[in-house]
C-alpha atoms as a PDB file:
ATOM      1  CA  UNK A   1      15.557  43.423  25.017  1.00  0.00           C
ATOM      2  CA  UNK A   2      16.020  40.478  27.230  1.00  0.00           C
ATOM      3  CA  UNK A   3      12.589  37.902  27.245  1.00  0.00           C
ATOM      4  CA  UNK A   4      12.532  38.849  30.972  1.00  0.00           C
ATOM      5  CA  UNK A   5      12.404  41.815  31.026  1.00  0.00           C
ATOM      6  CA  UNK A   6       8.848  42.011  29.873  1.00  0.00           C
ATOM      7  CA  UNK A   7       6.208  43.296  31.820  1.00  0.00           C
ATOM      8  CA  UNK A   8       3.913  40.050  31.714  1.00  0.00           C
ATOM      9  CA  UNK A   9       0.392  40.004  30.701  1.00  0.00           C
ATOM     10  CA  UNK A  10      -0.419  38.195  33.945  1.00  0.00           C
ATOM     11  CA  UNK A  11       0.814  40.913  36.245  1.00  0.00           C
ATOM     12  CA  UNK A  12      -0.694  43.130  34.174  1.00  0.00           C
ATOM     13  CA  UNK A  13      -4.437  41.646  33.900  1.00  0.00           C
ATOM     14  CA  UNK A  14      -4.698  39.975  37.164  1.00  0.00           C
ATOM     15  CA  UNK A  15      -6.881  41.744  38.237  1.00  0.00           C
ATOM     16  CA  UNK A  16      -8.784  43.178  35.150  1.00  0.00           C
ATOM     17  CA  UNK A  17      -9.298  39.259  34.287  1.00  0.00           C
ATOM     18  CA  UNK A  18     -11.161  38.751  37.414  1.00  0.00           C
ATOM     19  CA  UNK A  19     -13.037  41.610  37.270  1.00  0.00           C
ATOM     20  CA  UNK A  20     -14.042  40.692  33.459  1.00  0.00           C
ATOM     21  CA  UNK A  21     -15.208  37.246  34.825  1.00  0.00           C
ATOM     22  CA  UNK A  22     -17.567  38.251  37.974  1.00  0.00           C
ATOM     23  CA  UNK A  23     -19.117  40.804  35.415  1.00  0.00           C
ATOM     24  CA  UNK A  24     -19.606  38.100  32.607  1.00  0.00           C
ATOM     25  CA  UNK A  25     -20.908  35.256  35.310  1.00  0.00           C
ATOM     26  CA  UNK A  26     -23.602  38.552  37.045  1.00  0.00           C
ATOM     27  CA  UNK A  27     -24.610  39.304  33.494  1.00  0.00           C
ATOM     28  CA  UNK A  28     -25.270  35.954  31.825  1.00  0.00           C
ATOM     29  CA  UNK A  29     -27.122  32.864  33.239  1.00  0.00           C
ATOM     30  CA  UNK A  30     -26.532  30.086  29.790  1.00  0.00           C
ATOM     31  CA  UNK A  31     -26.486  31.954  26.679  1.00  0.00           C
ATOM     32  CA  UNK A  32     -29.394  34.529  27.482  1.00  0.00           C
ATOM     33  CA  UNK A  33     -28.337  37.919  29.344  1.00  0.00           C
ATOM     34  CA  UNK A  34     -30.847  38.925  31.859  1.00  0.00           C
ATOM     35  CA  UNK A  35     -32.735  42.050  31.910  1.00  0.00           C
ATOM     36  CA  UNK A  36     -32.094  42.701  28.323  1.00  0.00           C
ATOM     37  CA  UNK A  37     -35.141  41.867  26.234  1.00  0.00           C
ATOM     38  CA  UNK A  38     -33.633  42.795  22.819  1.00  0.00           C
ATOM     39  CA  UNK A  39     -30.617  40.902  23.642  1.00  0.00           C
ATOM     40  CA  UNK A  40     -32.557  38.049  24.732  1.00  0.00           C
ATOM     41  CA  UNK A  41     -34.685  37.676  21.658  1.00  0.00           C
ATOM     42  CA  UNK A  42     -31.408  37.810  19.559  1.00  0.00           C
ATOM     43  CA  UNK A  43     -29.880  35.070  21.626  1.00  0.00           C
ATOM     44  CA  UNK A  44     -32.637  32.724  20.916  1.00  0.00           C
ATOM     45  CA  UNK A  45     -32.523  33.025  17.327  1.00  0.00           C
ATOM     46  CA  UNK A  46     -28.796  32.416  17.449  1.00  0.00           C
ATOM     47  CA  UNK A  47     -26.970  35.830  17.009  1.00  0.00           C
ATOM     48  CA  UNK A  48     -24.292  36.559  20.098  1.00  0.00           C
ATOM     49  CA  UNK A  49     -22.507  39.617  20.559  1.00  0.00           C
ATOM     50  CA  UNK A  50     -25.126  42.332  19.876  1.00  0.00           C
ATOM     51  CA  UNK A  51     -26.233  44.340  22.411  1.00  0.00           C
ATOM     52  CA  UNK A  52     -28.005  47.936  22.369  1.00  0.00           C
ATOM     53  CA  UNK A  53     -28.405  51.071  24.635  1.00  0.00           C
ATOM     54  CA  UNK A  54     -24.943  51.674  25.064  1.00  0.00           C
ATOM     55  CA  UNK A  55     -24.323  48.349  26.374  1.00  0.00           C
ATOM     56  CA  UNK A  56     -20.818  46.326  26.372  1.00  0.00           C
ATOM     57  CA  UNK A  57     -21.635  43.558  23.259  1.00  0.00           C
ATOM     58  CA  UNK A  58     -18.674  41.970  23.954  1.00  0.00           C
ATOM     59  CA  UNK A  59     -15.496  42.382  25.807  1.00  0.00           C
ATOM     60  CA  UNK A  60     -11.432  41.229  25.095  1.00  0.00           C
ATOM     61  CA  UNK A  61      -7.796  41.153  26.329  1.00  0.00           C
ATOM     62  CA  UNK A  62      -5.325  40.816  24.257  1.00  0.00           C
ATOM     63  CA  UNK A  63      -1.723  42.180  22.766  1.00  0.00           C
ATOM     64  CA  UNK A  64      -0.560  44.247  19.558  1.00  0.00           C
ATOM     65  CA  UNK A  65       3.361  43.719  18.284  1.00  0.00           C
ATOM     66  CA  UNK A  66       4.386  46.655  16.521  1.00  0.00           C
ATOM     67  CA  UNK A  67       7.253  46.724  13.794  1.00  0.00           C
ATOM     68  CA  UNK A  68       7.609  49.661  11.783  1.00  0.00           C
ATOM     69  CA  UNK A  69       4.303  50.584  10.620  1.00  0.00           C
ATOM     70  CA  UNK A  70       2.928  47.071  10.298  1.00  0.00           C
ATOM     71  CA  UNK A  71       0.740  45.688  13.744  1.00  0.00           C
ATOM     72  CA  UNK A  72      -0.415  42.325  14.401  1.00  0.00           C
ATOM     73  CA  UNK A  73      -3.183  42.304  17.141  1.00  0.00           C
ATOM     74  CA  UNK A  74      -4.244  38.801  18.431  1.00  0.00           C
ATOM     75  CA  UNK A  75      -6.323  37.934  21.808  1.00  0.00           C
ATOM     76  CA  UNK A  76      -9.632  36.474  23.011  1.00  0.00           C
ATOM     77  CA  UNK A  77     -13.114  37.168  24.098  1.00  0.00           C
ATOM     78  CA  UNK A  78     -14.032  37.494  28.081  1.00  0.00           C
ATOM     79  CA  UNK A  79     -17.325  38.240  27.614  1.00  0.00           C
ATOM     80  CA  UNK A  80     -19.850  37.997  24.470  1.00  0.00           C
ATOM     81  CA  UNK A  81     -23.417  38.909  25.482  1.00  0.00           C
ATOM     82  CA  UNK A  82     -25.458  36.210  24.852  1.00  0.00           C
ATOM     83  CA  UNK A  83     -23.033  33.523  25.680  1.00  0.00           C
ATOM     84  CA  UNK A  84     -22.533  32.958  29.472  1.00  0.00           C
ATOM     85  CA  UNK A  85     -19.207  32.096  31.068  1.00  0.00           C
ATOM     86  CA  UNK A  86     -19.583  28.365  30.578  1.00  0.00           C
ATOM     87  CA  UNK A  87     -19.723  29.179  26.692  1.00  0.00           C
ATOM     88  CA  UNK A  88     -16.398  30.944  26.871  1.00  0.00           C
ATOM     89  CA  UNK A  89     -13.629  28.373  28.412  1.00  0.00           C
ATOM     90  CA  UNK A  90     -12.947  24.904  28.108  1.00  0.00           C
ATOM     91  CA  UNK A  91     -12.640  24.656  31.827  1.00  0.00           C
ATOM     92  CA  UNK A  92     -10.417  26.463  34.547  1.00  0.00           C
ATOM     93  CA  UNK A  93      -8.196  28.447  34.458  1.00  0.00           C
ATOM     94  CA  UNK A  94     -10.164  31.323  32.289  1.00  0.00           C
ATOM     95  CA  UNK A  95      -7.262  33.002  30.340  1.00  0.00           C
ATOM     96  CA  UNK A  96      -6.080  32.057  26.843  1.00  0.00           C
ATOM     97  CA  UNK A  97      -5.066  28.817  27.388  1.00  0.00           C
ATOM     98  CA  UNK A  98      -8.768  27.852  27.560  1.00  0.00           C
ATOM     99  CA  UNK A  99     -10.506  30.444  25.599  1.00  0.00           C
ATOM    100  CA  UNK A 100     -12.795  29.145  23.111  1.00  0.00           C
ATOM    101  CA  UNK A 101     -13.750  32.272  21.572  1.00  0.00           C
ATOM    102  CA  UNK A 102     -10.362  34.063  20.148  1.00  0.00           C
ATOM    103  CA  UNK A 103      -8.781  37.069  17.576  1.00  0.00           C
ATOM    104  CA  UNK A 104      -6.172  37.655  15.372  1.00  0.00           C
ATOM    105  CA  UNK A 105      -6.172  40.884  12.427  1.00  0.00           C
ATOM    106  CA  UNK A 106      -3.118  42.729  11.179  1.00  0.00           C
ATOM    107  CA  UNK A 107      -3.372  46.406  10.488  1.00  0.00           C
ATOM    108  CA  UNK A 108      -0.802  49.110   8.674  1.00  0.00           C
ATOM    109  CA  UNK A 109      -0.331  52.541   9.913  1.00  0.00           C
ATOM    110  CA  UNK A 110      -1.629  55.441   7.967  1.00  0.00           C
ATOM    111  CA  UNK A 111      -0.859  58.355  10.282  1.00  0.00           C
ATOM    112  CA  UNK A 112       1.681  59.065  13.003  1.00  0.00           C
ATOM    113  CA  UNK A 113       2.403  61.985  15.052  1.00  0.00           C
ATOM    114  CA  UNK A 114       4.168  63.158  18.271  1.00  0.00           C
ATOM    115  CA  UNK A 115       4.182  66.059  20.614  1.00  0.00           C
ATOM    116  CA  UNK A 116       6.499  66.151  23.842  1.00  0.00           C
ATOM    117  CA  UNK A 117       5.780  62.622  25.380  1.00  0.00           C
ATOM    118  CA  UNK A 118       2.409  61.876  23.653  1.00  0.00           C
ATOM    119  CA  UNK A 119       2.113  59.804  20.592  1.00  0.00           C
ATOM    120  CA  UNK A 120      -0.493  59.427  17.788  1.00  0.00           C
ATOM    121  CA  UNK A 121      -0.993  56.581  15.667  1.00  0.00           C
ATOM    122  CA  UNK A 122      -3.431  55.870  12.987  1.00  0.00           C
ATOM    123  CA  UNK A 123      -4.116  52.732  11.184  1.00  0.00           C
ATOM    124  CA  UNK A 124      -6.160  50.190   8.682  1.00  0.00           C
ATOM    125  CA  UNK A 125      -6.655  46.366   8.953  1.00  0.00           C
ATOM    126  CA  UNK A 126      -8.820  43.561   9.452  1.00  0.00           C
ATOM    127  CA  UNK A 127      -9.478  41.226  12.156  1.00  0.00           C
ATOM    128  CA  UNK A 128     -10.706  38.317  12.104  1.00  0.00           C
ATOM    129  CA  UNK A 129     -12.590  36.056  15.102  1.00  0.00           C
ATOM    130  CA  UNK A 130     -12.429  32.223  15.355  1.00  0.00           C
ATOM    131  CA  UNK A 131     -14.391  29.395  17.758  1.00  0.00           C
ATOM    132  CA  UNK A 132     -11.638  26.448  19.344  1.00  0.00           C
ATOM    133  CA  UNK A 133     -13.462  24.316  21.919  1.00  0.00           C
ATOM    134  CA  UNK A 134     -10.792  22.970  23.410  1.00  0.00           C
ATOM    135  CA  UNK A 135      -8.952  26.667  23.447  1.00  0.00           C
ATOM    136  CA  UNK A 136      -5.731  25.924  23.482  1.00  0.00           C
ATOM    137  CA  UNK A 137      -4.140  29.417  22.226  1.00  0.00           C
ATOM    138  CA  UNK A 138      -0.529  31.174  23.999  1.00  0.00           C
ATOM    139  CA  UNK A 139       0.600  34.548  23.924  1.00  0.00           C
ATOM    140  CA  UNK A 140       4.153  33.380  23.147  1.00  0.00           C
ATOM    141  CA  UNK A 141       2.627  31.839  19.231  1.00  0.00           C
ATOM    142  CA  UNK A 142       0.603  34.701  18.228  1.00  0.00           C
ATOM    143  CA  UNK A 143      -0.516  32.193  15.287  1.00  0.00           C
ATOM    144  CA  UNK A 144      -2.605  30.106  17.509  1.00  0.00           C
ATOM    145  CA  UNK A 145      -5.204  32.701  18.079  1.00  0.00           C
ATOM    146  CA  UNK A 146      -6.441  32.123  14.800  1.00  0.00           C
ATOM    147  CA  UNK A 147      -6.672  28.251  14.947  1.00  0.00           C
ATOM    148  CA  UNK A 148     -10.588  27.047  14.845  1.00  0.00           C
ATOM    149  CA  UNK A 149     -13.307  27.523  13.005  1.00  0.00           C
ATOM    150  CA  UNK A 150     -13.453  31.775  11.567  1.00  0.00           C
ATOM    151  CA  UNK A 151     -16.945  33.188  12.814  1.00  0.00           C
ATOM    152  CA  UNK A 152     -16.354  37.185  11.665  1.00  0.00           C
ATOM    153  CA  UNK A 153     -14.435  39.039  10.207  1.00  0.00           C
ATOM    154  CA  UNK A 154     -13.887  43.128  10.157  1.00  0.00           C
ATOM    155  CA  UNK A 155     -12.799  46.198   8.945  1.00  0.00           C
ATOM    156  CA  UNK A 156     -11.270  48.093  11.016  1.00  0.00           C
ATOM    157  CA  UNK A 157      -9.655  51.402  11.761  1.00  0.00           C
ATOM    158  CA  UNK A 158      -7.764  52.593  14.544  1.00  0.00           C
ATOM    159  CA  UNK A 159      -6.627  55.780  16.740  1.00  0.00           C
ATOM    160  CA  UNK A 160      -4.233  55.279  19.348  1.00  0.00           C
ATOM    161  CA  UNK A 161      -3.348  58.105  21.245  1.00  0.00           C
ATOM    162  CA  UNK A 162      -0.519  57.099  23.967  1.00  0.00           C
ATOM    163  CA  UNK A 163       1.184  59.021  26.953  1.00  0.00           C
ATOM    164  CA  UNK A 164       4.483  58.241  27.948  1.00  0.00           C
ATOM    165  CA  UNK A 165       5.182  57.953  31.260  1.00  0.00           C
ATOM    166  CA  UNK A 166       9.126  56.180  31.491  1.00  0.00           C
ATOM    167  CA  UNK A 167      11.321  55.733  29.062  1.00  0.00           C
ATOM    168  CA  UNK A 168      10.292  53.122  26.825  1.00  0.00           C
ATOM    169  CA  UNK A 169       6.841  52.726  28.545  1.00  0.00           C
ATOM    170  CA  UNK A 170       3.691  54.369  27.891  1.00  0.00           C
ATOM    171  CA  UNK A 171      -0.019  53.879  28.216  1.00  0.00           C
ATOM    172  CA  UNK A 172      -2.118  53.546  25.446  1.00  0.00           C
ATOM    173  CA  UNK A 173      -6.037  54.738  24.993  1.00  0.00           C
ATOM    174  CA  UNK A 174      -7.429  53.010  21.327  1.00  0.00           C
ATOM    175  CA  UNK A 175     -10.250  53.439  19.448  1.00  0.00           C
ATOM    176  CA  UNK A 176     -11.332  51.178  16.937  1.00  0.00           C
ATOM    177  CA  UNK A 177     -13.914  51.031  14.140  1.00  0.00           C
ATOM    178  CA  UNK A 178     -14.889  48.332  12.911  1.00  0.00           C
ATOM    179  CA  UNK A 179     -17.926  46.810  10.152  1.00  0.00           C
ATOM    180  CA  UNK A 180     -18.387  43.347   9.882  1.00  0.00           C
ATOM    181  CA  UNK A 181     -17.722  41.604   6.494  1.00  0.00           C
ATOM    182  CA  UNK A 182     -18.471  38.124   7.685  1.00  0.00           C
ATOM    183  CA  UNK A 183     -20.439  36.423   9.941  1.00  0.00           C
ATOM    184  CA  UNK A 184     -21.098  32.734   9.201  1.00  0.00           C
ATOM    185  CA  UNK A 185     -22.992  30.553  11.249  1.00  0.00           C
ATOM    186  CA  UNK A 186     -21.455  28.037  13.411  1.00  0.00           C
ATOM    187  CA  UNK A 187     -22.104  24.862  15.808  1.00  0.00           C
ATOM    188  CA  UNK A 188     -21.409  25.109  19.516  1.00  0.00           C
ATOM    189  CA  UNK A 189     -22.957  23.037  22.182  1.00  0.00           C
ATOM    190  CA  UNK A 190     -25.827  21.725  20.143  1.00  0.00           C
ATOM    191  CA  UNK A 191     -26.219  25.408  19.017  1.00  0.00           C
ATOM    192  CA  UNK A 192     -26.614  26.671  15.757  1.00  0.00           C
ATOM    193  CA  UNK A 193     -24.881  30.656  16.226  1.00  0.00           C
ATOM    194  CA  UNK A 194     -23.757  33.445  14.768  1.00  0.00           C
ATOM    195  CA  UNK A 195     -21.147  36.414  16.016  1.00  0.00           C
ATOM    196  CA  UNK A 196     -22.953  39.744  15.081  1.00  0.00           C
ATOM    197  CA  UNK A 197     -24.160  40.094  11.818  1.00  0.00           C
ATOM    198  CA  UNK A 198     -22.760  41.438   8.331  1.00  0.00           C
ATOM    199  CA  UNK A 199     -23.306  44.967   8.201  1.00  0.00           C
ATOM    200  CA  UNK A 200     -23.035  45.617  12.147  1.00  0.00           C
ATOM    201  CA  UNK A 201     -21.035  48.493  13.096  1.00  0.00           C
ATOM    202  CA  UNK A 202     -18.911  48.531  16.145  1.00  0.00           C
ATOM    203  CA  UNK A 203     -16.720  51.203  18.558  1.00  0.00           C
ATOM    204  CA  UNK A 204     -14.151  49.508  20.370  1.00  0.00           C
ATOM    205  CA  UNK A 205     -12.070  50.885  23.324  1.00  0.00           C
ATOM    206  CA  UNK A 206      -9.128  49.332  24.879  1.00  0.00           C
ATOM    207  CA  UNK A 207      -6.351  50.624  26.974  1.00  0.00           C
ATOM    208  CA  UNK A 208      -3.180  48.884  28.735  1.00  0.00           C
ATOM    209  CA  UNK A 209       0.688  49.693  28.867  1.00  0.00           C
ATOM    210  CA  UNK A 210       3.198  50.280  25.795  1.00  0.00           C
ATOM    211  CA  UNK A 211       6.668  48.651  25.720  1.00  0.00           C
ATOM    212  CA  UNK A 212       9.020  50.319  23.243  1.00  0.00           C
ATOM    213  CA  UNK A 213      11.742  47.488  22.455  1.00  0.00           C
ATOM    214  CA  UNK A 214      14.211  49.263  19.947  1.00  0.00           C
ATOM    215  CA  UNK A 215      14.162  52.575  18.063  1.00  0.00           C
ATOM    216  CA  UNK A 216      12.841  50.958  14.755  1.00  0.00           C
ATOM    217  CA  UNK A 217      10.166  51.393  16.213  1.00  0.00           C
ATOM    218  CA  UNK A 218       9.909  48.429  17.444  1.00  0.00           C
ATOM    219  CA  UNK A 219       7.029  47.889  20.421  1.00  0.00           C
ATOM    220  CA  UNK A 220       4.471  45.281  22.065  1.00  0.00           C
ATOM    221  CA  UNK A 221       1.038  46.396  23.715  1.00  0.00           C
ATOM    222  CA  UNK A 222      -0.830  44.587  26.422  1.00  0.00           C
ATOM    223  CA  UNK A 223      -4.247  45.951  26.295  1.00  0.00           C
ATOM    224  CA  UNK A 224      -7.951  45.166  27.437  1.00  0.00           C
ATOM    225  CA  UNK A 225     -11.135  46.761  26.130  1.00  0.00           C
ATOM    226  CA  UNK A 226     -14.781  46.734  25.324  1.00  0.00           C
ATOM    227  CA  UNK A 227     -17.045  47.055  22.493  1.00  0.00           C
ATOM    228  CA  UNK A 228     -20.123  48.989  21.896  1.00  0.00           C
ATOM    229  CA  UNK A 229     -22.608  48.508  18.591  1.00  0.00           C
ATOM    230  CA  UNK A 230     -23.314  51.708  17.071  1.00  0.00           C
ATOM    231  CA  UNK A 231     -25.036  51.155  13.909  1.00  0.00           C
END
């Protein structure tokens, strides 16, 4: 399918982008959240992206390629409790080209099934997070989301459950679950840090729009979601 043809993250996440910003810059003041004791204390020993009580720990946009049963998922961070919007970009504008805080993780499908327009997916990876801070990543190299320093790294599993609503287009709802296997500490601003904790348990949401791009199949997601700690 012809490069323009693409529905462009952009138009897309205009407006989710904003909205992800005004929430991250009324949440944050620095690198401690307001109004959040336990997520306080944790900032000020150095751990970022924890929250609890059903609270957003931290929050993404981002893309999956699918081809055949392998996915490649790569994006970046708009908001990481803890850190405030300073901590996240390099400097306007606040999209990927500036994002300091960034994701890439491949996956295989294990499951897939279909009934009328609705399509279920399962599927088992890793992903792994990395700190640039000069950003500096693009949607068009998938490879330099994971340029930088690696801060964690997960298991994951996914469920994607997606509704078609055109031909070749569809809407996606995913949930991922993911356990941290590594979570090194790392230097930022004078900061000594760390990105959750080994052990930490996580449910991750996202939703966006499907393209299908040949019958292989052959697809690209644009999606944006949130994470929750659950254990």
């Amino acid at each position: 399918m012809a490069k323009g043809s693409r529905i462009t993250r952009r138009e897309m996440l205009a407006g989710a982008g904003k909205t992800a910003a005004a929430g991250a810059a009324a949440a944050a003041v620095g690198w401690i959240e307001i109004g959040n004791p336990g997520v306080a204390q944790a900032a000020g020993q150095g751990e970022i992206g924890t929250a609890a009580g059903g609270r957003s720990a931290y929050e993404y946009v981002g893309e999956v390629d699918q081809d055949g049963d392998a996915l490649r998922f790569y994006g970046y961070y708009t908001l990481i409790v803890g850190a405030g919007p300073a901590a996240l970009y390099s400097g306007p504008p606040h999209d990927e080209t500036t994002a300091r805080f960034t994701y890439f993780g491949t996956a295989n499908l294990t499951a897939r099934a279909a009934r009328n327009n609705v399509f279920v997916i399962d599927a088992v990876g890793t992903i792994r997070s990395y700190f640039r801070p000069a950003g500096g990543a693009d949607f068009s190299h998938p490879a330099s989301f994971h340029a930088g320093t690696q801060i964690a790294a997960d298991d994951v599993q996914f469920h994607d459950v997606l509704s078609s609503t055109a031909p070749n287009f569809g809407v996606p709802n995913v949930t991922a679950f993911l356990e941290r296997t590594h979570a090194p500490t790392f230097h930022a601003d004078g900061r000594t840090l760390r990105f959750g904790h080994v052990g930490m348990r996580v449910r991750s949401t996202a939703s966006g729009l499907g393209q299908k791009l040949d019958p292989k199949p052959k697809g690209h997601l644009t999606l944006a979601g949130q994470a929750l700690v659950t254990g």
